[in-house]
Protein backbone atom coordinates (compact mmCIF):
# COMPACT_ATOMS: atom_id res chain seq x y z
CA UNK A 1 35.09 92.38 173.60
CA UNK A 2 36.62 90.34 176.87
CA UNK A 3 39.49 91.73 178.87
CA UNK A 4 41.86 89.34 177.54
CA UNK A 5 41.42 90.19 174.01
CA UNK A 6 41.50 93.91 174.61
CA UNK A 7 44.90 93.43 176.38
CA UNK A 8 45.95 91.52 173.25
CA UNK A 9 44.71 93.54 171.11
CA UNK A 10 46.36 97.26 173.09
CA UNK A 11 49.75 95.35 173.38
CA UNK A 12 50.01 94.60 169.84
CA UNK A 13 49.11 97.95 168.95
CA UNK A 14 52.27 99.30 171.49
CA UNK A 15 54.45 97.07 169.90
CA UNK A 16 54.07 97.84 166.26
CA UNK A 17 54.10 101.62 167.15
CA UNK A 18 56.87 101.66 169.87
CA UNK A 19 59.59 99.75 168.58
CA UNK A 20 61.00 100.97 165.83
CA UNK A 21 61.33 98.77 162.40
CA UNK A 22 64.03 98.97 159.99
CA UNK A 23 63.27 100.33 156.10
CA UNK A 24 65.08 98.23 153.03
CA UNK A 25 67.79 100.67 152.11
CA UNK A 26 68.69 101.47 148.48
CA UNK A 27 72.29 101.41 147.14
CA UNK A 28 72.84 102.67 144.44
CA UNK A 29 75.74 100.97 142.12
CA UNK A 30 77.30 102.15 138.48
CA UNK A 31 78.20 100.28 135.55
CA UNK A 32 80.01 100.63 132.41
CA UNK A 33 79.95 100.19 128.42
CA UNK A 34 82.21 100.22 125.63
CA UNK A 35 82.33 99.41 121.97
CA UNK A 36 85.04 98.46 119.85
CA UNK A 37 85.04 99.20 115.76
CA UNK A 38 86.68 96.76 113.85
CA UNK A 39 88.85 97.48 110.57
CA UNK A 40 86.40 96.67 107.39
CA UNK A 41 86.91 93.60 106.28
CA UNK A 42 88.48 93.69 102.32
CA UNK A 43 89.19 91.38 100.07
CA UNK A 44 91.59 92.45 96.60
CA UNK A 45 92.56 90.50 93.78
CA UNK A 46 96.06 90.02 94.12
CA UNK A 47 96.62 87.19 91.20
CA UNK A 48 94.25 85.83 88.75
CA UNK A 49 93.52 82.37 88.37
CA UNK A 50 94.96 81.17 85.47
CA UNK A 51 94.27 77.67 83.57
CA UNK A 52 97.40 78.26 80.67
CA UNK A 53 96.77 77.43 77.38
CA UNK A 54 95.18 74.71 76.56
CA UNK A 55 93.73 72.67 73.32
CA UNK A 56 90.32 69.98 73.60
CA UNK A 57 89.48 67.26 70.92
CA UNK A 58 86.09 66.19 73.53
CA UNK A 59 85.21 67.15 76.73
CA UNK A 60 87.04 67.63 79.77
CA UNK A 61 88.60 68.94 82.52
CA UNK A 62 91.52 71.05 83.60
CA UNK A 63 92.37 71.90 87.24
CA UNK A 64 94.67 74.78 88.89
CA UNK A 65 95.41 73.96 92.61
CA UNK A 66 96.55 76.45 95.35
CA UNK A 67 100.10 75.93 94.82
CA UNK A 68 100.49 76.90 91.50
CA UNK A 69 100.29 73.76 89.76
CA UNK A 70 98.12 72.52 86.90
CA UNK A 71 96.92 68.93 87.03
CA UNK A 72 96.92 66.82 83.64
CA UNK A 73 93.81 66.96 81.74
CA UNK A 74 90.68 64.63 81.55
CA UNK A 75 88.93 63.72 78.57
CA UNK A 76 89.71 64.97 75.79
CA UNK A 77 91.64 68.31 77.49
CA UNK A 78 95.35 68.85 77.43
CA UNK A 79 97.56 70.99 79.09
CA UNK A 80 99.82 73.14 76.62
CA UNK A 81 103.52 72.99 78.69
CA UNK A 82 106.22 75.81 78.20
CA UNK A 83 103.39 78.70 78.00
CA UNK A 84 104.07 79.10 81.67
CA UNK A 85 100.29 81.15 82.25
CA UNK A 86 99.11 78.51 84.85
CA UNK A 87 98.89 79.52 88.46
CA UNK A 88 96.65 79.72 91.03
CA UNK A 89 94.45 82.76 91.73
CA UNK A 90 95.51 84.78 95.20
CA UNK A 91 93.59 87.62 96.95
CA UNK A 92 94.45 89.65 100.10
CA UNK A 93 92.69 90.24 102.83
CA UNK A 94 92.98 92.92 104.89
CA UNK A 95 91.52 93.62 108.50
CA UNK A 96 91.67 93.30 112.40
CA UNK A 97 94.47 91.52 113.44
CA UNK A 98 93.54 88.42 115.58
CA UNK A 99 89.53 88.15 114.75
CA UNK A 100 88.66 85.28 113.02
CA UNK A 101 87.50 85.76 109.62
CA UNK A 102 84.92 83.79 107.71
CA UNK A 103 85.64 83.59 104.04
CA UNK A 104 83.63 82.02 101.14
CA UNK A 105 84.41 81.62 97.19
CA UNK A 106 81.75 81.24 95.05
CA UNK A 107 80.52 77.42 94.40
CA UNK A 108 80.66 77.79 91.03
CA UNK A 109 81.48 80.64 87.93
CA UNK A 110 81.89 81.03 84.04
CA UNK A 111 84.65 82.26 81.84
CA UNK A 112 83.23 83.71 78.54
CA UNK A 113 84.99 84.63 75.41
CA UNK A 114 82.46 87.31 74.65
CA UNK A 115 80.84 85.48 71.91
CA UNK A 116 78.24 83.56 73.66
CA UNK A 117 80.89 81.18 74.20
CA UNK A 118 81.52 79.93 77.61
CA UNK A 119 83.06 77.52 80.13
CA UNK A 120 82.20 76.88 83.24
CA UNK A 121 84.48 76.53 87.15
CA UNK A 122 83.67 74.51 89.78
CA UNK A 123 85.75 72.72 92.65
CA UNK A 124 86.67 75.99 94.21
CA UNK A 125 89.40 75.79 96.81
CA UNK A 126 90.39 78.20 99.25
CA UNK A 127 94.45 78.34 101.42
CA UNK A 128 94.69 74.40 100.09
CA UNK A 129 93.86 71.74 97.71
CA UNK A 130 91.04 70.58 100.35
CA UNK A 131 90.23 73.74 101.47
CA UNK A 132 86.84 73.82 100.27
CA UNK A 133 84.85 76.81 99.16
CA UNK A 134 84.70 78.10 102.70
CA UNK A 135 87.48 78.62 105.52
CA UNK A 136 88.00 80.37 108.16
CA UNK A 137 91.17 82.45 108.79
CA UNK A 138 92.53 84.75 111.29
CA UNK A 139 94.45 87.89 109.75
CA UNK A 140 98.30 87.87 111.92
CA UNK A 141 99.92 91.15 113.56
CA UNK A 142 100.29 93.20 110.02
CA UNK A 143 96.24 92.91 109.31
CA UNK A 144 96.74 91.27 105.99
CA UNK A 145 96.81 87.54 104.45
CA UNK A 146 97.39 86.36 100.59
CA UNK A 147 94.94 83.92 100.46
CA UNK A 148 95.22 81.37 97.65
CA UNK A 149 92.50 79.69 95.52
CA UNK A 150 92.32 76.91 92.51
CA UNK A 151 89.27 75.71 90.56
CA UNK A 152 88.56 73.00 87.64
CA UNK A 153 87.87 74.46 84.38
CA UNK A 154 85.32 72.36 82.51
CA UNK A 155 85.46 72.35 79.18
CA UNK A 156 82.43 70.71 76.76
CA UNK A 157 85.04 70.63 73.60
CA UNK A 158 83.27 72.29 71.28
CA UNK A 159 84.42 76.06 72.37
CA UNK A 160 86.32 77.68 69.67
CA UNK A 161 90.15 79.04 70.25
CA UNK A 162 89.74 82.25 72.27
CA UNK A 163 90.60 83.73 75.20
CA UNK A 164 87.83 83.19 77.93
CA UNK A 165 88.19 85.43 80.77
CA UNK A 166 85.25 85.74 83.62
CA UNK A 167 84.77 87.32 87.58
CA UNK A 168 83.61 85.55 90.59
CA UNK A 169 82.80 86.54 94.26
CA UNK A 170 85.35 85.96 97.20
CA UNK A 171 83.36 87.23 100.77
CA UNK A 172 84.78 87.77 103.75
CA UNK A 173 82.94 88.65 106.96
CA UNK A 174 84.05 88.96 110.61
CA UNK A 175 82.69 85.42 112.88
């Protein structure tokens, strides 16, 4: 090996042992977690929905809307006045104050008189006549909100004189 690259060589060998390097220090840092548990969401039948009495000489329809008021009948339906029965169905539900709730209604549902006969419900509404079968609502300060619903009742106009009662699903579930 020549001079020159042995001087190289023994300097570079001073350096990296006499001068003293720096090591990466570690820090070490915290951080924190916490859960919140919501109220269950619940939904109660407050008011049934209610169609009033009616009579049928062919088919048709009857509707209930959210405010409590029965449209006039299609086909061959009619609306009995004076029997005072029609309103609109109403449920409350009950949870965390200020989280947006998604609710849904059930597209579409039959009323049976427990004789095979039945009719069926469709044009589900929830909070108003457009409403829809799905809305979203957030509950105020007290954790509770009547929520009303209407539907169309269709009659085919052969269903004998009865009373036709029937259940359907309202679900609510936190967004």
């Amino acid at each position: 090996m020549s001079y020159k690259k042995s001087l190289v060589l023994g300097a570079a060998l001073i350096s990296l042992t006499c001068f003293p390097h720096s090591e990466a220090k570690a820090f070490t840092g915290s951080a924190s977690a916490s859960a919140v548990i919501l109220t269950a969401v619940t939904v109660t039948g407050t008011a049934a929905l209610h169609f009033g009495s009616i009579t049928h000489t062919a088919a048709g329809t009857i509707a209930v809307d959210t405010a409590n008021t029965r449209g006039a009948g299609t086909g061959g339906v009619t609306g009995i006045t004076g029997a005072g029965l029609e309103q609109s169905g109403s449920v409350l539900v009950t949870g965390a104050s200020g989280v947006a709730i998604d609710l849904t209604i059930t597209a579409a549902a039959t009323v049976t008189d427990g004789g095979g006969n039945n009719m069926s419900l469709n044009a589900f509404n929830l909070r108003t006549n457009a409403g829809g079968t799905q809305e979203v609502v957030t509950l105020p300060a007290a954790g509770t909100l009547a929520v009303p619903f209407g539907a169309t009742l269709n009659v085919a106009g052969t269903e004998p004189a009865n009373t036709y009662t029937g259940n359907f699903n309202i679900v609510a579930n936190y967004q």
